[in-house]
C-alpha atoms as a PDB file:
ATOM      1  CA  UNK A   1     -22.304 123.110 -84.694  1.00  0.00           C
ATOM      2  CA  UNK A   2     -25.721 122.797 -86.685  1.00  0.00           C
ATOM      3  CA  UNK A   3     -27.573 119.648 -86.102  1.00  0.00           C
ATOM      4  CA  UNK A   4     -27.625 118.442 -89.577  1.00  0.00           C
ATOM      5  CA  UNK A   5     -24.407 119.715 -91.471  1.00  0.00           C
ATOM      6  CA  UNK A   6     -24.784 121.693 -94.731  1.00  0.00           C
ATOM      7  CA  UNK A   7     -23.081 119.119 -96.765  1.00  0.00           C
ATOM      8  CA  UNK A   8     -21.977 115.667 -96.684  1.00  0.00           C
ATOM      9  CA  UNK A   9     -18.661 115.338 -94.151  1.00  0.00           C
ATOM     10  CA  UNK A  10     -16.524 112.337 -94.326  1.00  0.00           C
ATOM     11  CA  UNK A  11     -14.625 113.341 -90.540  1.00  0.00           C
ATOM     12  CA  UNK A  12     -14.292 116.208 -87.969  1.00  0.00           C
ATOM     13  CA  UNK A  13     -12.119 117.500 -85.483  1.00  0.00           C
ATOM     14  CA  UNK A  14     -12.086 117.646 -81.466  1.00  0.00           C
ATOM     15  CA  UNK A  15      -9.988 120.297 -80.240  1.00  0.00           C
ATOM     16  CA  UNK A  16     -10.188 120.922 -76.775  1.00  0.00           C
ATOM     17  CA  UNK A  17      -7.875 122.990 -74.498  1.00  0.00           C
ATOM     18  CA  UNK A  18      -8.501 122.754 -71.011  1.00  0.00           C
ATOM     19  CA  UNK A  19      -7.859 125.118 -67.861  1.00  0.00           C
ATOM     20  CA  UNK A  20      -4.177 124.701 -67.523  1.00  0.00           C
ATOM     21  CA  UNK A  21      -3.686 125.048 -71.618  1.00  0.00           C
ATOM     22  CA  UNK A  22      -3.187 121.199 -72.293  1.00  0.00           C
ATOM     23  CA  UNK A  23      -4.529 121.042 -75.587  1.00  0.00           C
ATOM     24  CA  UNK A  24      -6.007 117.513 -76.998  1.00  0.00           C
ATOM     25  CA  UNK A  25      -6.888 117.240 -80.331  1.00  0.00           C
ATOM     26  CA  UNK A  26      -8.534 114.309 -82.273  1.00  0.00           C
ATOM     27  CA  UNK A  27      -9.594 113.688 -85.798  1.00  0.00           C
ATOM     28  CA  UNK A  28     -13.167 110.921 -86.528  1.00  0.00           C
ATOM     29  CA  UNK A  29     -13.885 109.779 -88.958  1.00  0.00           C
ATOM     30  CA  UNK A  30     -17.611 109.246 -90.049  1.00  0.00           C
ATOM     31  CA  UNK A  31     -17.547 105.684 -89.844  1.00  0.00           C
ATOM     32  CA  UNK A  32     -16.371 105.929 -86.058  1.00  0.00           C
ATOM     33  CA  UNK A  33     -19.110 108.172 -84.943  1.00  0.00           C
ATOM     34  CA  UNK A  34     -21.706 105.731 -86.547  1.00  0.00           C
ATOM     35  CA  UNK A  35     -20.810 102.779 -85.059  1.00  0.00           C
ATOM     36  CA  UNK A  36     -20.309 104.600 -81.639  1.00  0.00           C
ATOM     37  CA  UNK A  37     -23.487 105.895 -82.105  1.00  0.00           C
ATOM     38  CA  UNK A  38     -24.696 102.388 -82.776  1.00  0.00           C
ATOM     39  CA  UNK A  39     -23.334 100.980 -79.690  1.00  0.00           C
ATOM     40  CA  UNK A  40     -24.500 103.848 -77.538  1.00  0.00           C
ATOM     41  CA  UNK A  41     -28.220 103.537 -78.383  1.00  0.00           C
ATOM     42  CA  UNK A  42     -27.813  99.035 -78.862  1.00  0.00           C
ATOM     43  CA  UNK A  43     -26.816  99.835 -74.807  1.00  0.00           C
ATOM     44  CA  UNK A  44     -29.364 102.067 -73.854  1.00  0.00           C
ATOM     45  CA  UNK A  45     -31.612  99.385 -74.952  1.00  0.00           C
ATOM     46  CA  UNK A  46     -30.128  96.654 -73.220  1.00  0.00           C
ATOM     47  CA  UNK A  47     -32.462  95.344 -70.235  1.00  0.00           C
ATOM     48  CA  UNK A  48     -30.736  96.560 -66.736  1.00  0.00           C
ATOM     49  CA  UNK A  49     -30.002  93.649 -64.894  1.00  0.00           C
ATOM     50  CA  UNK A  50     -30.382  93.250 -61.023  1.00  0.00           C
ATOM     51  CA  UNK A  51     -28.380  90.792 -58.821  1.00  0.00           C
ATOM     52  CA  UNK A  52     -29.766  90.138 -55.566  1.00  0.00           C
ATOM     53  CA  UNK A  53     -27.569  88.694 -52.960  1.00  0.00           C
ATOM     54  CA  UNK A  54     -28.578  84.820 -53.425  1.00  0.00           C
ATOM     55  CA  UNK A  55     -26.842  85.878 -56.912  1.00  0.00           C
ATOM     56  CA  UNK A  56     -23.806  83.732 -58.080  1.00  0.00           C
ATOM     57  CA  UNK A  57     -20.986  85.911 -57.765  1.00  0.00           C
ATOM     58  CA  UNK A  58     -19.875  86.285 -61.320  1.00  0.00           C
END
């Protein structure tokens, strides 16, 4: 798959078939793989928090 589609797409379709021939397939929509991709990269830029042990147990 081209990084930047050709045209404009509205959705596309996962269709995977693994070793043993169980086959999973899965229609997204544009909208879905924006806002994942929004929450992937808002997480990536989330500080990384470290709890020592004098922590309060959450």
């Amino acid at each position: 798959m081209p990084e930047e589609p050709a045209e404009e797409w509205t959705k596309c379709v996962i269709d995977i078939t693994d070793a043993h021939g169980e086959r999973f397939s899965r229609e997204v929509t544009r909208e879905e793989v924006e806002a994942a991709s929004a929450r992937a990269r808002t997480a990536a830029e989330a500080p990384i928090v470290i709890l020592g042990p004098s922590s309060p147990a959450p």
